[in-house]
Every structure is written in structure tokens, then in C-alpha cells.
Protein backbone atom coordinates (compact mmCIF):
# COMPACT_ATOMS: atom_id res chain seq x y z
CA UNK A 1 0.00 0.00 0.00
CA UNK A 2 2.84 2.31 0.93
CA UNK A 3 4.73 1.57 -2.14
CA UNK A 4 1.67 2.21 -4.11
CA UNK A 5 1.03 5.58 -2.71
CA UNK A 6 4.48 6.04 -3.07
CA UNK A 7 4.52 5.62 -6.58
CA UNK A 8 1.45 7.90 -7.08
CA UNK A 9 3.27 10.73 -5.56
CA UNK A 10 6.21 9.78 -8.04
CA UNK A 11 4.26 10.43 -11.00
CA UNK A 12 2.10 13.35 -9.81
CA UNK A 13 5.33 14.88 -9.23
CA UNK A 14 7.00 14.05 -12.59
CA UNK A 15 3.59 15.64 -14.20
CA UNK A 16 4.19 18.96 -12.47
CA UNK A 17 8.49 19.30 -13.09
CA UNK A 18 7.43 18.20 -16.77
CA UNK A 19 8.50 20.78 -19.38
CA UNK A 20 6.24 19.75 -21.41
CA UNK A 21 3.40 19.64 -19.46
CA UNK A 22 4.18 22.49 -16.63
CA UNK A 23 2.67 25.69 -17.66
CA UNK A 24 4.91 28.84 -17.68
CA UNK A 25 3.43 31.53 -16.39
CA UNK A 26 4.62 35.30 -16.72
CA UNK A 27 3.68 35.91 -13.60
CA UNK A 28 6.47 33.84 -11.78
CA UNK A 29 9.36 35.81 -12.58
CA UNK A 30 10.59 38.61 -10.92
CA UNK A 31 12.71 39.98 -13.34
CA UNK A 32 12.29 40.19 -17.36
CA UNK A 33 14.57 40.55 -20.46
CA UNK A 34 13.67 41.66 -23.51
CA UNK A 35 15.65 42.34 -26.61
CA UNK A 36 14.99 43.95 -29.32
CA UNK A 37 16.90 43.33 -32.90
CA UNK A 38 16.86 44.16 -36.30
CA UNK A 39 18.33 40.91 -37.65
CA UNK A 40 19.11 42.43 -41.37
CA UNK A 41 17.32 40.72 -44.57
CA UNK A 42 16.18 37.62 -42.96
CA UNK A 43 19.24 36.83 -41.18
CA UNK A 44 21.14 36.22 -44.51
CA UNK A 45 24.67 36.35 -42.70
CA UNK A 46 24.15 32.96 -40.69
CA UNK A 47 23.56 30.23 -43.86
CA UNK A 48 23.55 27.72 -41.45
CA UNK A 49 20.48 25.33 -41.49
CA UNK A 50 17.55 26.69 -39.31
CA UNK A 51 19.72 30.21 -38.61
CA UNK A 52 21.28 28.04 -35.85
CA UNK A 53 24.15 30.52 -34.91
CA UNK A 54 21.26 32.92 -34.28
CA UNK A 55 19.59 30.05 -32.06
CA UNK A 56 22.69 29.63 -30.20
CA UNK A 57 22.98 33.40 -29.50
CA UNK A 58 19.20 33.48 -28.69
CA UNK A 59 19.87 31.27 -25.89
CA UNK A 60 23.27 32.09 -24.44
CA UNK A 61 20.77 35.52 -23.67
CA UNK A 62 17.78 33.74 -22.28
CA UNK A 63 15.68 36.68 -22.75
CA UNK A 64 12.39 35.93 -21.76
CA UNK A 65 10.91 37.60 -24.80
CA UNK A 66 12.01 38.87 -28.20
CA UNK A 67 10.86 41.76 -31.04
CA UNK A 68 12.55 41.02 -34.12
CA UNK A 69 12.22 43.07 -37.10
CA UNK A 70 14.05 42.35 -40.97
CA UNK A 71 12.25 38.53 -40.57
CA UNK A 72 12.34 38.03 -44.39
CA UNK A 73 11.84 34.85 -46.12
CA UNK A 74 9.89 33.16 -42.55
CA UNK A 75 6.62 31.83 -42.89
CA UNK A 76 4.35 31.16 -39.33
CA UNK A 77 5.80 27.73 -39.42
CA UNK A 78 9.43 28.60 -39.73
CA UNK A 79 9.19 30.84 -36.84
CA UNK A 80 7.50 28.63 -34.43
CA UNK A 81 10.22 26.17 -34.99
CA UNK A 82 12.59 29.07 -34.80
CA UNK A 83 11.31 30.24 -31.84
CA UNK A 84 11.02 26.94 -30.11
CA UNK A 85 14.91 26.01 -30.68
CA UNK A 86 15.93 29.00 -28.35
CA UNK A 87 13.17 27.83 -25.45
CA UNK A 88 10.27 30.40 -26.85
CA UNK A 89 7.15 28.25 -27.41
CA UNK A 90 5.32 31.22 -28.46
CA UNK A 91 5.65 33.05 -31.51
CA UNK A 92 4.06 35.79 -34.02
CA UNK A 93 4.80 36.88 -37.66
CA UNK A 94 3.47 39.69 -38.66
CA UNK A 95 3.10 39.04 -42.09
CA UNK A 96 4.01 36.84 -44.62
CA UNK A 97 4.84 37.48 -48.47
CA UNK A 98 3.06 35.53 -51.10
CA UNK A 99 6.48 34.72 -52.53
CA UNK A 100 8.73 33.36 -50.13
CA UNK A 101 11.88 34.42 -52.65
CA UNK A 102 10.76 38.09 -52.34
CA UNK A 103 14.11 39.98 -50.60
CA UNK A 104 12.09 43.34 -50.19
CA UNK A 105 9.65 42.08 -47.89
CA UNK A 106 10.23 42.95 -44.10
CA UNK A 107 8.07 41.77 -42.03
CA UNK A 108 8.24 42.27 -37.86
CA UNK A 109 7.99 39.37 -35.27
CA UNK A 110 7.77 38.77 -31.55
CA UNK A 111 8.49 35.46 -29.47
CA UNK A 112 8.34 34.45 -25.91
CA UNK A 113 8.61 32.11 -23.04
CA UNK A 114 4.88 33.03 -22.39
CA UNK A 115 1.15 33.08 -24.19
CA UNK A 116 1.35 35.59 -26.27
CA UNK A 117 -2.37 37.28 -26.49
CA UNK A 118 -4.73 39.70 -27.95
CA UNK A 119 -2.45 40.10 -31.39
CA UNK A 120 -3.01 42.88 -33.70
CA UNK A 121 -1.66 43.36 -37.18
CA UNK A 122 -1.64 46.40 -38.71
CA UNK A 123 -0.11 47.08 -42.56
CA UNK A 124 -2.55 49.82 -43.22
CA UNK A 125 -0.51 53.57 -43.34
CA UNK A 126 2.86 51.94 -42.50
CA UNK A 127 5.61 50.85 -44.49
CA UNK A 128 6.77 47.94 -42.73
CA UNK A 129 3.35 47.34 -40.45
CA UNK A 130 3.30 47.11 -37.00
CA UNK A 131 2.53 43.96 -34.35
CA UNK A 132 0.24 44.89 -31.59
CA UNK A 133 1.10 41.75 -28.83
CA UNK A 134 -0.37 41.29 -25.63
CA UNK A 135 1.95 39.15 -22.87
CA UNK A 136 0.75 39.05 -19.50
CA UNK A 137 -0.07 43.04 -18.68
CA UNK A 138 2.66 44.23 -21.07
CA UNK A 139 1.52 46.12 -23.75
CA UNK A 140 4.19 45.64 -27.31
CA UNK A 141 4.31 46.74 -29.95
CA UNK A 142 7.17 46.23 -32.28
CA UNK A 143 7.49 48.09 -35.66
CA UNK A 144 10.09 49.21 -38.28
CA UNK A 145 9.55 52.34 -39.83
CA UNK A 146 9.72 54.04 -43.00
CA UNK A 147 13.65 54.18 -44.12
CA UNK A 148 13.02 56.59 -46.75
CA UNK A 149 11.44 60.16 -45.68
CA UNK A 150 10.41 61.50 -42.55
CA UNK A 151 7.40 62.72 -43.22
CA UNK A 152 6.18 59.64 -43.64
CA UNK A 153 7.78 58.13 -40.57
CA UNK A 154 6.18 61.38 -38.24
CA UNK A 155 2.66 60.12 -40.00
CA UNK A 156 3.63 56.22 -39.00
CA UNK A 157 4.69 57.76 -34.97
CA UNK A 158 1.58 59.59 -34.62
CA UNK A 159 -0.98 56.48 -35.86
CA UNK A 160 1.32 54.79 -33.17
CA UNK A 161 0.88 57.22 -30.76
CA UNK A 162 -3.21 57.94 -31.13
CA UNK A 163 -3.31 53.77 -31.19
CA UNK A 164 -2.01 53.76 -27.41
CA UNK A 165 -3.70 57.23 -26.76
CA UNK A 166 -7.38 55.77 -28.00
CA UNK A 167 -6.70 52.20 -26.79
CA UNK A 168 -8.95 50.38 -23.99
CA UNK A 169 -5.58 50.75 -21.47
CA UNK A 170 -4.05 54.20 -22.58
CA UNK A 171 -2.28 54.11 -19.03
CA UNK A 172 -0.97 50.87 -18.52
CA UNK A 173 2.26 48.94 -19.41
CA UNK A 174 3.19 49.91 -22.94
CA UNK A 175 6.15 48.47 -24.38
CA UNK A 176 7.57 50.11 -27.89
CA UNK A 177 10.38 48.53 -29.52
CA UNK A 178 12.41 48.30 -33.05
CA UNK A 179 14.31 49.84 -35.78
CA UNK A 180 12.53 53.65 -35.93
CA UNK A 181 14.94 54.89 -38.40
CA UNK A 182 14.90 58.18 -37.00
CA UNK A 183 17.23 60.45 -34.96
CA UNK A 184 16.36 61.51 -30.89
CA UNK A 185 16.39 64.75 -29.95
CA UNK A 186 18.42 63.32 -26.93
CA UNK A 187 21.24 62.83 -28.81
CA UNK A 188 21.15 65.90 -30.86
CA UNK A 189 24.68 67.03 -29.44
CA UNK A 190 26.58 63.90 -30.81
CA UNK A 191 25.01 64.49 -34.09
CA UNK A 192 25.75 67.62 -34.43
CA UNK A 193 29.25 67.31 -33.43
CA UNK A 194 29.50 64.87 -36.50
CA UNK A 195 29.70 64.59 -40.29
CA UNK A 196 25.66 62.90 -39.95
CA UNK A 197 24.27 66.20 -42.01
CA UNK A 198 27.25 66.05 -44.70
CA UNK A 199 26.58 61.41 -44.83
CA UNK A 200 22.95 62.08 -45.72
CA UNK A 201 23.28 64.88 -47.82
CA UNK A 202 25.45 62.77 -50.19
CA UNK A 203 23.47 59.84 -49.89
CA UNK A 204 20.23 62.16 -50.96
CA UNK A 205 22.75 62.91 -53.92
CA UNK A 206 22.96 59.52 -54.67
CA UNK A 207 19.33 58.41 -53.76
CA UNK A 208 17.05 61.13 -54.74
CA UNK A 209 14.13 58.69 -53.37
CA UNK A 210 15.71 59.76 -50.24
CA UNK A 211 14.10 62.33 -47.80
CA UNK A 212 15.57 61.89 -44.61
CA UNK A 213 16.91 65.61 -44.15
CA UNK A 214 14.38 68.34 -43.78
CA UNK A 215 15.33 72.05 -45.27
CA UNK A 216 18.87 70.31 -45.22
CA UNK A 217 18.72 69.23 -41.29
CA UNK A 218 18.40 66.71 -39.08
CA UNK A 219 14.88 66.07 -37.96
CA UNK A 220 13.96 65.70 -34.54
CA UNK A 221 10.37 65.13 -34.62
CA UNK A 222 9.47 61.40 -34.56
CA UNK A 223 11.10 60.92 -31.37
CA UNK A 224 10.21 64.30 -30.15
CA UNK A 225 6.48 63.53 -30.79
CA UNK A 226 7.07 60.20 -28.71
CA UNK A 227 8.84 62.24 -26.05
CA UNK A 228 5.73 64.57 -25.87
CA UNK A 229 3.50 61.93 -25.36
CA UNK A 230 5.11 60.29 -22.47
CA UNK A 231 6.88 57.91 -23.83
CA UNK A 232 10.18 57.22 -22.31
CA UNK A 233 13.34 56.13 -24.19
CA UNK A 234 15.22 53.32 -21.74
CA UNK A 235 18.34 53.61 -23.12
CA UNK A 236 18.93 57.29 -23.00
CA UNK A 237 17.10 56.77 -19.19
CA UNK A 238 19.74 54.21 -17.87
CA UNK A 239 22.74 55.98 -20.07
CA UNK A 240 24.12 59.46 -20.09
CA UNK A 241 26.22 58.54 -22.92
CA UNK A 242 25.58 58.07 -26.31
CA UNK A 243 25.06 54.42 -27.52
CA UNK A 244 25.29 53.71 -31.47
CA UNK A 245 22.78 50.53 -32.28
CA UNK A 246 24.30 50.91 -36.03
CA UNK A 247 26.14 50.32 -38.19
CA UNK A 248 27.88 47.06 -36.80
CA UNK A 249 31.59 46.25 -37.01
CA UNK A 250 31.13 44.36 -40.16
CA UNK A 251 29.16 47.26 -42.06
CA UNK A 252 30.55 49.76 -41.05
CA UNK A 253 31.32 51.40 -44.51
CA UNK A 254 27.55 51.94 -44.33
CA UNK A 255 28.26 55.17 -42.64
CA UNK A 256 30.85 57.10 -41.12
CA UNK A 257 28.32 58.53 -38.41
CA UNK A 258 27.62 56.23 -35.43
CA UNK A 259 24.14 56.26 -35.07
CA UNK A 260 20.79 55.21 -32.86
CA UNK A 261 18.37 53.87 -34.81
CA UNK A 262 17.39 51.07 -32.57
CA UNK A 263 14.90 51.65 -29.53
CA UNK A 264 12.87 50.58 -26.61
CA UNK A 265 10.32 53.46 -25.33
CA UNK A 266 7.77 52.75 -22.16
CA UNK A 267 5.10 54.43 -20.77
CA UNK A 268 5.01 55.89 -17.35
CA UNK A 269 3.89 53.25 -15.61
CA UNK A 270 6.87 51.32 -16.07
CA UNK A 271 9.36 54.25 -15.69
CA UNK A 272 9.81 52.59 -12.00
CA UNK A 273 10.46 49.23 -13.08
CA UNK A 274 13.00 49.73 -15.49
CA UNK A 275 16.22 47.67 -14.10
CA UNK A 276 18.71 48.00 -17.07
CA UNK A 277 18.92 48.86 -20.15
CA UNK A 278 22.23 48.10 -22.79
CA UNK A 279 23.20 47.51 -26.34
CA UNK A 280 24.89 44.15 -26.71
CA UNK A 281 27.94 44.38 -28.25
CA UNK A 282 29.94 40.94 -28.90
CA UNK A 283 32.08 38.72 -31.14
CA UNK A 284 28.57 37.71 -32.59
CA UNK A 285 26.39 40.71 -32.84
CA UNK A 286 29.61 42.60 -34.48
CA UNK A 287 28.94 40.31 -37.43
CA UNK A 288 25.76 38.85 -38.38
CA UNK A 289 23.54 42.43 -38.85
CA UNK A 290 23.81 45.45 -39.66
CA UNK A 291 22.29 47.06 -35.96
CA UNK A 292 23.15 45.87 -32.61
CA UNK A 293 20.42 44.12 -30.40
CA UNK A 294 18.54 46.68 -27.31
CA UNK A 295 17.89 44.74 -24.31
CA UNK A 296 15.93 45.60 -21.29
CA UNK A 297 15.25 44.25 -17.95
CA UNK A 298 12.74 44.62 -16.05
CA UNK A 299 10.78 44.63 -13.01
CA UNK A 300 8.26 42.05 -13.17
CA UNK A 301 5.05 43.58 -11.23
């Protein structure tokens, strides 16, 4: 009888240390990570099968959640199985091209250790689209905006903006994350200090698609406008110094400007919980994009 009750309590207990059967809840944690990286065209620097040098990176981090944006060439499928190599059993796309082949075609995705809820996907009035994600009481979104002009990127911010602004929780935790291709206010003194206005001026030269200078200057206002409405940029919060995201090591004869393209903004009611904030810099992340990776940790509340 003893042995038999034993042996019940043996296999209860197996059930609930399963991995595949215990259920991960956000709420156990008391500390997050996220990252956020533009992982340029798709990952097309790691030709390994699966992107497994990215899957090895993914989980030397152990973030607890990830915004990716450049996911070219994956399909749902690819980036579940993706996903699920690095320990993330949950996993969004926000869109996916008809024809898999198709190198201009950029969509955004997010993936994490927890149910990810309530998912939005909005292509309408923005280049790239952005994923509305709900995990836990977090609020993402993760976007990649307009490369090209800035007027179009201020009419992308302020859709953003209004979308948190008219929401059914304007005031609770809002996470923003990816490549905004636009310069901060907040580090308008580096800038101007460098050659950034003479790089883009010849590039315009080059590129007359281009409209990233307004009246010949830097322009302020996309991350001004997220300033303004409360947003507040982590990186610049945790670090009086100036950070470049891009270009790596690798690309760097993509400019001869450092620059900040790559951000995580949250709304006031996180301000508090914000525990660190860094761009991670190493032998692998010098390499295989052209931006570094933002990561964040958290108070878990």
C-alpha cells in the first residue's frame, strides 16, 4: 500500500516538473529581459540550417521575450520552430509574403517564453506594419519604420501614438520597440558634433528617393512627438552617454556617423520598473547584422 502511494506521488510529481506539461506563467518571474533586434534581410549572414548561430545566441541571452524586425523569407511555421529552438514556445509573424523568394519584404515578429495574447496586425498607413502583442499586462508593440522620408515616418509615430492614446488601457504597461529609423532629440549634441548632415546629404545625392533631411537638417520630430507623449526612451534613461545601435563592425562602410536607430520606449507606468537597459555588443552581434540588439530588464510587477 505504501509503495503504491508512493509511486502515485512519483508520478504526480514528474507531471508537475514536466516541461512539457508544466505551464509557464509570466507571472512567476521577478525579473524580465527583452531584446529587441533588427536581424538584417532575414538573417542572410548565418547560412547555417535553421539560422542556428542565431539560435545559439538566442539562448546564451535567455531573454524571456524577443521583437525582431528584418524577418524576411519566414513563414508562421518557420518561426515557431525558430522560436522553439531558443526555449520560446510562443511566436508571431506579422506578415508573410506571397512569394517566399521576395528579398524586399520585411516583415516584424515577436516570441516568448509566455502566451502571447490579444495580437493585432496592422499594414494599413505603415511601411513595414506594425505587431500589436499582448503578454501578460505588457503592452508591445514592435514596428520598423519608413527608411526613406520623414514625413512619412512622423505620420507612422503619430498612428502609433493615437493607437495607445485611444486604446482600452491608454495608461498601462506599454512596451515600444524596433528599428525607428529616426534620430532623438536626446542625442542631438553627438550628431551635431558629427559629419551625420554632410553622410545624408550625399546619400540624398545619390538616392534622390531619399528624404531623410528636412530644409537640409536633421529632424527631430518622430522621437520628439514620442517624447511629448510620455513615452520614455530606456536607453537614453539608464545611459548618459551616447550608444550607437548601427552600423555594426562588419558594415561599417555603411556610414561614417555612429548612429541610434534602434529603440525601446515605455510608458510611465513602467518608468519605475526599469532595471537596465544596454546595447549588446559581442564577437557575434559585431557580425551577423547590420544594428546591434537593445535589451531591457525589467521589473516584473
Amino acid at each position: 500500500m505504501i509503495k503504491h502511494k508512493l509511486k502515485i506521488a512519483l508520478f504526480a510529481a514528474s507531471l508537475i516538473l514536466s516541461p512539457y506539461l508544466a505551464f509557464a506563467s509570466i507571472d512567476q518571474p521577478s525579473q524580465l529581459k527583452f531584446i529587441s533586434y533588427n536581424a538584417y534581410w532575414g538573417m542572410k549572414s548565418d547560412q547555417s540550417e535553421g539560422k542556428q548561430k542565431f539560435i545559439d545566441w538566442a539562448k546564451k541571452q535567455d531573454a524571456d521575450i524577443i521583437a525582431w524586425q528584418e524577418m524576411n523569407h519566414f513563414t508562421r511555421e518557420k518561426l515557431e520552430k525558430f522560436a522553439q529552438s531558443y526555449g520560446h514556445k510562443y511566436a508571431v509573424l506579422l506578415k508573410e509574403s506571397p512569394n517566399l523568394d521576395d528579398d524586399e519584404f520585411f516583415p516584424v515578429a515577436i516570441t516568448s517564453k509566455y502566451p502571447i495574447i490579444n495580437v493585432t496586425k496592422v499594414t494599413d498607413n505603415l511601411w513595414h506594419g506594425a505587431l500589436y502583442a499582448d503578454i501578460g499586462n505588457y503592452h508591445f508593440i514592435v514596428t520598423h519604420m519608413n527608411p526613406f522620408w520623414t514625413a512619412k515616418r512622423v505620420d507612422e509615430i503619430n498612428l502609433i501614438i493615437d493607437s495607445v492614446k485611444y486604446s482600452h488601457d491608454p495608461n498601462g504597461k506599454w512596451i515600444l520597440a524596433g528599428d525607428l529609423n529616426s534620430f532623438s532629440p536626446l542625442d542631438k549634441k553627438e550628431y551635431e558634433q558629427g559629419h551625420l548632415v554632410n553622410d545624408l546629404k550625399q546619400k540624398e545625392a545619390n538616392r534622390p528617393i531619399l528624404e531623410n533631411l528636412v530644409d537640409g537638417k536633421l529632424d527631430y520630430t518622430v522621437q520628439q512627438n514620442l517624447l511629448d507623449a510620455g513615452f520614455i526612451d530606456v536607453l537614453r534613461m539608464k545611459n548618459n552617454n551616447f550608444v550607437a545601435t548601427a552600423p555594426t563592425k562588419i558594415f561599417y562602410d555603411q556610414a561614417s556617423t555612429p548612429l541610434r536607430y534602434d529603440y525601446i520606449y515605455v510608458s510611465p507606468a513602467l518608468k519605475k520598473d526599469i532595471l537596465g537597459v544596454e546595447v549588446l555588443k559581442d564577437d557575434f552581434t559585431d557580425q551577423y547584422s547590420d544594428h546591434y540588439p537593445v535589451q531591457m530588464v525589467i521589473k516584473n510587477n
